[in-house]
N, C-alpha and C. Protein backbone atom coordinates (compact mmCIF):
# COMPACT_ATOMS: atom_id res chain seq x y z
N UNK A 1 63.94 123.37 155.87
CA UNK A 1 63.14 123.93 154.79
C UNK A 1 63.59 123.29 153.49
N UNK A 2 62.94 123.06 152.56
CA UNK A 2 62.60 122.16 151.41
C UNK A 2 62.96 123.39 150.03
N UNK A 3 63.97 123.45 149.42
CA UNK A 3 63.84 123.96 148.54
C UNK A 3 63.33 124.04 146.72
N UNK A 4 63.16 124.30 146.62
CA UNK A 4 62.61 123.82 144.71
C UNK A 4 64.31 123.85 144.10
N UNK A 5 64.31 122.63 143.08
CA UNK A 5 64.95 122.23 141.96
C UNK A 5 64.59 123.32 140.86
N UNK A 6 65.67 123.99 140.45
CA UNK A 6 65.03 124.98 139.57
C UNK A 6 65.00 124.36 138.06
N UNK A 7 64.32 124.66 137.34
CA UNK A 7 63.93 124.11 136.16
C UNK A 7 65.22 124.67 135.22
N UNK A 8 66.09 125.74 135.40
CA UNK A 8 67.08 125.70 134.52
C UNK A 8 68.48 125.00 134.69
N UNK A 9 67.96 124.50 136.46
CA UNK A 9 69.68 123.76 136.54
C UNK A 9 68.85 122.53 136.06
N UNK A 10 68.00 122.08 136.25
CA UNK A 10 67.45 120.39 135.15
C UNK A 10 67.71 120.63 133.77
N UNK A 11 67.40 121.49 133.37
CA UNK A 11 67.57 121.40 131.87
C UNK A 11 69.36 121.99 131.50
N UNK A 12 69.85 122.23 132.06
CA UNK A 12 70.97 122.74 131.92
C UNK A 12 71.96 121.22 132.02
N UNK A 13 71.78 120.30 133.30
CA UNK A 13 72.43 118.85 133.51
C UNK A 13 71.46 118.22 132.62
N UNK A 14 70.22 118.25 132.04
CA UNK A 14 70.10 117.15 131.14
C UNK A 14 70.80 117.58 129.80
N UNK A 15 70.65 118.83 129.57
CA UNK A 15 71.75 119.00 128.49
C UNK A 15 73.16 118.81 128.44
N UNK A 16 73.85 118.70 129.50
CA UNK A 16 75.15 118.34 129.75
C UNK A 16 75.22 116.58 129.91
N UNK A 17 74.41 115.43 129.94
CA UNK A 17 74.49 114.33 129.70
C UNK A 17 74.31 114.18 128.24
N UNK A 18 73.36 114.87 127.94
CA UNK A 18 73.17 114.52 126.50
C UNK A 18 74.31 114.59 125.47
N UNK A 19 75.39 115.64 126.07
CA UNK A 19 76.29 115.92 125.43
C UNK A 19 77.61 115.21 125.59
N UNK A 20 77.23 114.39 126.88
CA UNK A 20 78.67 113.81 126.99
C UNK A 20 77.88 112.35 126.60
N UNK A 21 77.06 111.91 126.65
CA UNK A 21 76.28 110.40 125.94
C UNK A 21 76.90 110.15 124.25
N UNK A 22 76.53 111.75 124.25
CA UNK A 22 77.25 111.89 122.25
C UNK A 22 78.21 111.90 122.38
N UNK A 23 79.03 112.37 122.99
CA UNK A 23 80.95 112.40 122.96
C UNK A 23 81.27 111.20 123.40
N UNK A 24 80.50 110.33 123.86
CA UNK A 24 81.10 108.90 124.33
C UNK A 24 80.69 108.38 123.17
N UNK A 25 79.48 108.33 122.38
CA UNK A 25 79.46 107.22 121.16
C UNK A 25 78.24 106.78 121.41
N UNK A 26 77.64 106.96 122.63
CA UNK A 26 76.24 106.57 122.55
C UNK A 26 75.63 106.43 121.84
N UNK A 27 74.00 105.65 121.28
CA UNK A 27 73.08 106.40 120.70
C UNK A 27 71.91 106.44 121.85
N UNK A 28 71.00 107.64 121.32
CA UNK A 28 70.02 107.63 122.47
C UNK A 28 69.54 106.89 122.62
N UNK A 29 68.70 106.56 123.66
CA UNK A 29 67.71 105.07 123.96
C UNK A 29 66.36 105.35 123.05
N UNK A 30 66.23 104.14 121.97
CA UNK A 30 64.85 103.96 121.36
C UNK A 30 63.27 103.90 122.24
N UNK A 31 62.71 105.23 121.92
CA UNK A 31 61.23 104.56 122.57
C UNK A 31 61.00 102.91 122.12
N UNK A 32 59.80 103.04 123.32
CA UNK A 32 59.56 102.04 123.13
C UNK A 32 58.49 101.58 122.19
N UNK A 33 58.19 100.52 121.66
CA UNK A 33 56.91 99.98 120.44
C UNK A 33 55.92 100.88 120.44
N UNK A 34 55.45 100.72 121.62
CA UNK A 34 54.05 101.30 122.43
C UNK A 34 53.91 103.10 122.16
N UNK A 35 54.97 102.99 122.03
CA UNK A 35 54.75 104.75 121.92
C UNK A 35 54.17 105.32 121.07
N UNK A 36 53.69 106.81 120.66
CA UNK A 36 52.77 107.26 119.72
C UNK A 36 53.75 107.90 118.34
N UNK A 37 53.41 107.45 117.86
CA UNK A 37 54.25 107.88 116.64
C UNK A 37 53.79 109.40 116.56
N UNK A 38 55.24 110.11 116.14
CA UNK A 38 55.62 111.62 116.10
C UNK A 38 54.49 111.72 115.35
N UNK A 39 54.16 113.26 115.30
CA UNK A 39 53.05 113.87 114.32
C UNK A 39 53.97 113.97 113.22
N UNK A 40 52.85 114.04 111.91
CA UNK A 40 53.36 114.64 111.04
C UNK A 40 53.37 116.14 111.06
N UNK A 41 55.01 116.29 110.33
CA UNK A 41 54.94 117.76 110.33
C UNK A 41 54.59 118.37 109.32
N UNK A 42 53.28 119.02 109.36
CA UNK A 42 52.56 119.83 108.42
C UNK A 42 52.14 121.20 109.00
N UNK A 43 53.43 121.80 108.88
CA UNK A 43 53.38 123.21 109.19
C UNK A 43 54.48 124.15 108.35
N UNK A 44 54.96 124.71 109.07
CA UNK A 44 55.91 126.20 108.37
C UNK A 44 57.16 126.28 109.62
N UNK A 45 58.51 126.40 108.93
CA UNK A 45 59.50 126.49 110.21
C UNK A 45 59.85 127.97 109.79
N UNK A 46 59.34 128.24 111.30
CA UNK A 46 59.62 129.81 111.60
C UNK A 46 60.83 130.08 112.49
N UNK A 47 61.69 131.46 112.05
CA UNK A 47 62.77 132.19 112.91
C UNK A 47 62.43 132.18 113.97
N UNK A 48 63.22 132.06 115.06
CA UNK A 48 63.31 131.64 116.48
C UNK A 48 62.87 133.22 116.70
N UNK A 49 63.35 134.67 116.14
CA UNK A 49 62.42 135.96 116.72
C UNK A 49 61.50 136.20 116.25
N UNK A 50 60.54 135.33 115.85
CA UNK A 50 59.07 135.26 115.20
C UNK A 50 58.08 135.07 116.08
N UNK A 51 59.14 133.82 116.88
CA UNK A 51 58.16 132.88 117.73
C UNK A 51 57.02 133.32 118.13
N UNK A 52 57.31 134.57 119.03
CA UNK A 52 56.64 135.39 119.78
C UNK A 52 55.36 135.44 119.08
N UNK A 53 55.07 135.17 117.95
CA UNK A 53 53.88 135.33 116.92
C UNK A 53 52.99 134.35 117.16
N UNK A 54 53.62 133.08 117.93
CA UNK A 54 52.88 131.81 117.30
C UNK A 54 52.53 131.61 118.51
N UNK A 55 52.89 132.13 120.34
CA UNK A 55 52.44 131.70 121.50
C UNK A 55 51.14 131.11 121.45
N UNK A 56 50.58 129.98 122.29
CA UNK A 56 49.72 129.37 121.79
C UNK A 56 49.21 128.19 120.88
N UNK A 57 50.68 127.99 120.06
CA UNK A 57 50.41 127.28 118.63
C UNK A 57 50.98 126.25 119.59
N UNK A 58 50.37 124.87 119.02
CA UNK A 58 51.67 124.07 118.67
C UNK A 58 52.30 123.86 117.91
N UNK A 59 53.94 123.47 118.17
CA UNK A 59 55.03 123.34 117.77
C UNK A 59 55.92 121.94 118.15
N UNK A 60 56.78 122.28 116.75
CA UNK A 60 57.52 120.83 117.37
C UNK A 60 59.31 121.96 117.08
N UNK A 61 59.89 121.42 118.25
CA UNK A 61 61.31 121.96 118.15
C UNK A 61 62.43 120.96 118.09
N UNK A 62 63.47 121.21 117.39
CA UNK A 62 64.28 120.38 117.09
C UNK A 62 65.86 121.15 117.75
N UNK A 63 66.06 120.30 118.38
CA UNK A 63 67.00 120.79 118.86
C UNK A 63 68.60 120.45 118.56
N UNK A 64 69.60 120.94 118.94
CA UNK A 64 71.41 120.61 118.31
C UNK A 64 71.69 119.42 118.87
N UNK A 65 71.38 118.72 119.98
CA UNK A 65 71.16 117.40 120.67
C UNK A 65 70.45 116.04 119.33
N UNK A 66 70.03 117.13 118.75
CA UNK A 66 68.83 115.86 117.60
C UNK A 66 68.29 115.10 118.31
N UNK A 67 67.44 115.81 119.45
CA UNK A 67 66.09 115.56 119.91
C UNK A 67 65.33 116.48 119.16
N UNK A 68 64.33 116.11 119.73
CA UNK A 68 62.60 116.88 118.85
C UNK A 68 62.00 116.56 120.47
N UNK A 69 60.88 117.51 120.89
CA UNK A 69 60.02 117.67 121.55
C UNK A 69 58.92 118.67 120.89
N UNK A 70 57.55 118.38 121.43
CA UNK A 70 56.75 119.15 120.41
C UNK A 70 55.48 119.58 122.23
N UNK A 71 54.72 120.57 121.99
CA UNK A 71 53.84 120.90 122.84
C UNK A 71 53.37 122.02 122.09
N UNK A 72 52.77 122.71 123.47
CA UNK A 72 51.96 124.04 123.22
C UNK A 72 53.33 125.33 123.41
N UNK A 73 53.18 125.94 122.68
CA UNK A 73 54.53 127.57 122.60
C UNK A 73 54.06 128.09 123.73
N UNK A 74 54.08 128.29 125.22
CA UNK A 74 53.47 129.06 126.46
C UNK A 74 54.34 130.29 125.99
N UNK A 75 55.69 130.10 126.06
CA UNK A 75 56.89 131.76 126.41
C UNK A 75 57.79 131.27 125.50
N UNK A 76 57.97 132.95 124.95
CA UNK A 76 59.26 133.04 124.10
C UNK A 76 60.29 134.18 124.66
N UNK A 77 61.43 133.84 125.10
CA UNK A 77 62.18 135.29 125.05
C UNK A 77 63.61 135.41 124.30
N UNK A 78 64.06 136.65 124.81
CA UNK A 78 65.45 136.31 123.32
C UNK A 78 66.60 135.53 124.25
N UNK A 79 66.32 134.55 125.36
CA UNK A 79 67.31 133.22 125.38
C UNK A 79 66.29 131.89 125.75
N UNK A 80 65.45 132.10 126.05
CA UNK A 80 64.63 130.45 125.81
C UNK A 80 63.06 130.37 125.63
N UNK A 81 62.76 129.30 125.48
CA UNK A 81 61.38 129.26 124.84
C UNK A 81 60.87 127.83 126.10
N UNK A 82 59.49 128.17 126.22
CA UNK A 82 58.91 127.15 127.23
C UNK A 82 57.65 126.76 126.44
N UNK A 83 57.57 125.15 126.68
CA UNK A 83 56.66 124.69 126.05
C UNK A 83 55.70 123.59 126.92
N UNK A 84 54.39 123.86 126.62
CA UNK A 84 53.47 122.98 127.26
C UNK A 84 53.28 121.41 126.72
N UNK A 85 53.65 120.55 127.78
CA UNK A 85 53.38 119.47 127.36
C UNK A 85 52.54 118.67 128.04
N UNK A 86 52.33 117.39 127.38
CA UNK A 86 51.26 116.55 128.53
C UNK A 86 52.27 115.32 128.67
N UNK A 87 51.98 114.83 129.75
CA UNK A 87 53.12 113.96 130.25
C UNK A 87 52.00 112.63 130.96
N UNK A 88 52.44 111.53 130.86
CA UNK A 88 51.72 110.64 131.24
C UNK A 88 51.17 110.95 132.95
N UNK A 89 51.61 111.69 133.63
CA UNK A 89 51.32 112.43 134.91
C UNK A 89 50.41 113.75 135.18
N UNK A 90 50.47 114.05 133.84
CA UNK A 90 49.56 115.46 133.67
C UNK A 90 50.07 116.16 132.65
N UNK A 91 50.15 117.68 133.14
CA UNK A 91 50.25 118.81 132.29
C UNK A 91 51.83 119.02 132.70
N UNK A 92 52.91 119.10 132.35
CA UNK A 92 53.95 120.12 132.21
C UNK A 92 54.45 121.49 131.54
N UNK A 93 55.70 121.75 132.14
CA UNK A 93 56.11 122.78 131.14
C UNK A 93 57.97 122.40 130.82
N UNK A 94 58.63 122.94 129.60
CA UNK A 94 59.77 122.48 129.53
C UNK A 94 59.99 123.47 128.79
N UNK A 95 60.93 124.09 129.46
CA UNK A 95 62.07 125.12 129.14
C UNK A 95 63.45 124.79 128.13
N UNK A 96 62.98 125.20 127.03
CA UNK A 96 64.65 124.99 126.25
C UNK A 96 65.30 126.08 125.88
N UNK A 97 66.76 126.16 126.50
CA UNK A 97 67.16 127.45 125.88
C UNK A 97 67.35 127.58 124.43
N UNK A 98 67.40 129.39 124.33
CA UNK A 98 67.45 129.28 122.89
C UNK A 98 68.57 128.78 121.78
N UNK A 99 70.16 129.16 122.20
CA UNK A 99 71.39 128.09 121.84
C UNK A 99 70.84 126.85 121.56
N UNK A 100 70.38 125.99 122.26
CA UNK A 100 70.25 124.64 121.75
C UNK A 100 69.28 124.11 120.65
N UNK A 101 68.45 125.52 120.67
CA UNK A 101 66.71 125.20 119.44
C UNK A 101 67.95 125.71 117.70
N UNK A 102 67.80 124.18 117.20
CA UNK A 102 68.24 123.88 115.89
C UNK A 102 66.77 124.82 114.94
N UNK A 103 65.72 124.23 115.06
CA UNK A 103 64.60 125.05 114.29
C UNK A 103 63.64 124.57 114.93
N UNK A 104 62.79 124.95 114.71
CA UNK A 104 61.14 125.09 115.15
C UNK A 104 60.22 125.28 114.11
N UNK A 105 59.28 124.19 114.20
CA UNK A 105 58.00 124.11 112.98
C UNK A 105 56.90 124.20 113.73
N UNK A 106 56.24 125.53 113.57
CA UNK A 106 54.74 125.74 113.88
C UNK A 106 53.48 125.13 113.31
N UNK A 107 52.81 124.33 113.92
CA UNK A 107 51.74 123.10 113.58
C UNK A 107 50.58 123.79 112.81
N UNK A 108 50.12 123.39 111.85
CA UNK A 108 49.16 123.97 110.76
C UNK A 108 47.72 124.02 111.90
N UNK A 109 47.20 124.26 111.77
CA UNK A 109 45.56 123.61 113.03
C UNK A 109 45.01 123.08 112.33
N UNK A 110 44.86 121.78 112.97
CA UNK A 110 43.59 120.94 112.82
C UNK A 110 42.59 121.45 111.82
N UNK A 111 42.18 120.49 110.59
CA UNK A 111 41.14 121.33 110.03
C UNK A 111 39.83 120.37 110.58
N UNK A 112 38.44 121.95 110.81
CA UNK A 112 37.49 121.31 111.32
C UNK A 112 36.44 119.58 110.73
N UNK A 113 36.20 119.09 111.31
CA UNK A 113 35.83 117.73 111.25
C UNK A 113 34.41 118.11 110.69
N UNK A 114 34.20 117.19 109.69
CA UNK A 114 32.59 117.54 108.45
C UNK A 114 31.69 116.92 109.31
């Protein structure tokens, strides 16, 4: 029988490389050219017990790693937050606990097109 990889021991060992990559001196690996340049952030950074307000929104989170990942807010609780993303494979979801979320900026919406 085949068991599932749980999504908090992945994010738990990618956070534990990330942390020893920085304690060695690393720097992270540069996207590449091709990639889409970050949004601008034109929103409001809201308290991590707010969140719960914004489910739905997008967001971009910044995390103690000094990564940034940005998606849709799916779940907030008082130790992690899950976010919808699109991934060159489809739709995902990515779980960050709350310890590691440095701040979070909730995305203004789109204003409608004339």
């Amino acid at each position: 029988m085949r068991t599932k990889f749980p999504i908090r021991v992945f994010v738990a060992l990618f956070s534990a490389m990330l942390a020893v990559s920085a304690a060695a001196g690393k720097a992270p690996a540069t996207p590449p050219a091709s990639a889409k340049p970050a949004q601008a952030e034109k929103g409001e950074t809201v308290a991590y017990d707010d969140l719960h307000l914004h489910v739905g929104q997008n967001v971009i989170v910044h995390t103690t790693y000094k990564s940034t990942r940005s998606g849709v807010l799916m779940k907030v609780s008082k130790v992690e937050l899950t976010l919808g993303i699109d991934t060159p494979d489809g739709s995902s979801q990515l779980t960050i606990p709350k310890d590691t979320v440095a701040s979070v900026v909730v995305l203004a919406a789109p204003e409608p097109a004339k």
